[in-house]
Protein backbone atom coordinates (compact mmCIF):
# COMPACT_ATOMS: atom_id res chain seq x y z
CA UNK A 1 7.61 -40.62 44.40
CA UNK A 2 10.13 -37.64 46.31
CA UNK A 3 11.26 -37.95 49.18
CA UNK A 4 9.91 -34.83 50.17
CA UNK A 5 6.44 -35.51 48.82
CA UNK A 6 6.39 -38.58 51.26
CA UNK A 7 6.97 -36.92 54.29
CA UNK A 8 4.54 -34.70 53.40
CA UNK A 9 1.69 -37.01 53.30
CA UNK A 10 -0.41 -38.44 56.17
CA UNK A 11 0.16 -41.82 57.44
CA UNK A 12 -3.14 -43.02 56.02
CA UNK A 13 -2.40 -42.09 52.62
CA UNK A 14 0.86 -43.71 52.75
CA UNK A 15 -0.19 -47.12 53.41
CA UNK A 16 -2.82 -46.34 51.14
CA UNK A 17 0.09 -46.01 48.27
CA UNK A 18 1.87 -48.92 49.74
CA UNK A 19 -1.04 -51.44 49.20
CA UNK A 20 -1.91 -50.23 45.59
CA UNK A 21 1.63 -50.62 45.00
CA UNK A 22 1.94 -53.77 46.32
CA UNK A 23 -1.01 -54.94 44.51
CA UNK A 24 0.76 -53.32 41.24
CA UNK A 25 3.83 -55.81 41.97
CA UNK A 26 1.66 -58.98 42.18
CA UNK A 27 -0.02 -57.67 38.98
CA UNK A 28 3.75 -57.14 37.35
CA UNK A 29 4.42 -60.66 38.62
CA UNK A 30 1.77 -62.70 37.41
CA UNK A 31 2.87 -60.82 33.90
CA UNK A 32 6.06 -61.67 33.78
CA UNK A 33 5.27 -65.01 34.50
CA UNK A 34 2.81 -65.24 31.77
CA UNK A 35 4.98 -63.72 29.06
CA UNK A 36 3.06 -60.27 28.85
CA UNK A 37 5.27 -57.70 30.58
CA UNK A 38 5.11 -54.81 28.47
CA UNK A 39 7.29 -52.57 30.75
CA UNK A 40 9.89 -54.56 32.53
CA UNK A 41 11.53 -51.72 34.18
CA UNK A 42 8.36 -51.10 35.86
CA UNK A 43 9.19 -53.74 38.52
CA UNK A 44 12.10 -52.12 39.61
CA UNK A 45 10.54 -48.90 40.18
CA UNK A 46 7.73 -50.58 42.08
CA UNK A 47 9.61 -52.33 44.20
CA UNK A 48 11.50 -49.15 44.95
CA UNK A 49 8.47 -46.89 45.68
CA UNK A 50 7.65 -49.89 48.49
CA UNK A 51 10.94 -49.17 49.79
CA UNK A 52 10.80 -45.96 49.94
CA UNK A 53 7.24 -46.03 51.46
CA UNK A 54 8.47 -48.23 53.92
CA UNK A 55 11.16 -46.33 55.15
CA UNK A 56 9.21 -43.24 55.80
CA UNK A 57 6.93 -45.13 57.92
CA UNK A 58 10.00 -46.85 60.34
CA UNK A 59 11.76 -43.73 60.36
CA UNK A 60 8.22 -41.82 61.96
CA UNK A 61 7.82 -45.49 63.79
CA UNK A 62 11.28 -44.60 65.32
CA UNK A 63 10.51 -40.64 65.83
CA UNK A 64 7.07 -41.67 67.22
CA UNK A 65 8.77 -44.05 69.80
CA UNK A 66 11.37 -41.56 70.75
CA UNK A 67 8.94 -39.21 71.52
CA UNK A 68 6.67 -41.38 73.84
């Protein structure tokens, strides 16, 4: 996912993303363990998009508390 296309969606829809992508890593993990990753460099960019998810929401956290 852009950068810009995060900030342009709602706060709902981003922790919407976030949980499917966590879910997605537990999925990756329990293949990996098992022997059946097909796509190892999947991980990496799931554990990226979390990141990335997450740090859209501090930063409007942060510009939410600044506000108030």
């Amino acid at each position: 996912m852009a950068k810009t296309e995060l900030k342009s969606r709602s706060d709902a829809d981003l922790a919407n993303d976030l949980q499917a992508l966590k879910r997605e890593q537990l999925n990756l993990r329990f293949q990996a363990a098992t022997q059946q990753l097909e796509k190892p460099s999947r991980v990496r960019e799931v554990r990226r998009g979390i990141a990335r998810i997450q740090t859209e929401q501090n930063a409007r956290a942060k510009a939410q508390a600044s506000n108030a």
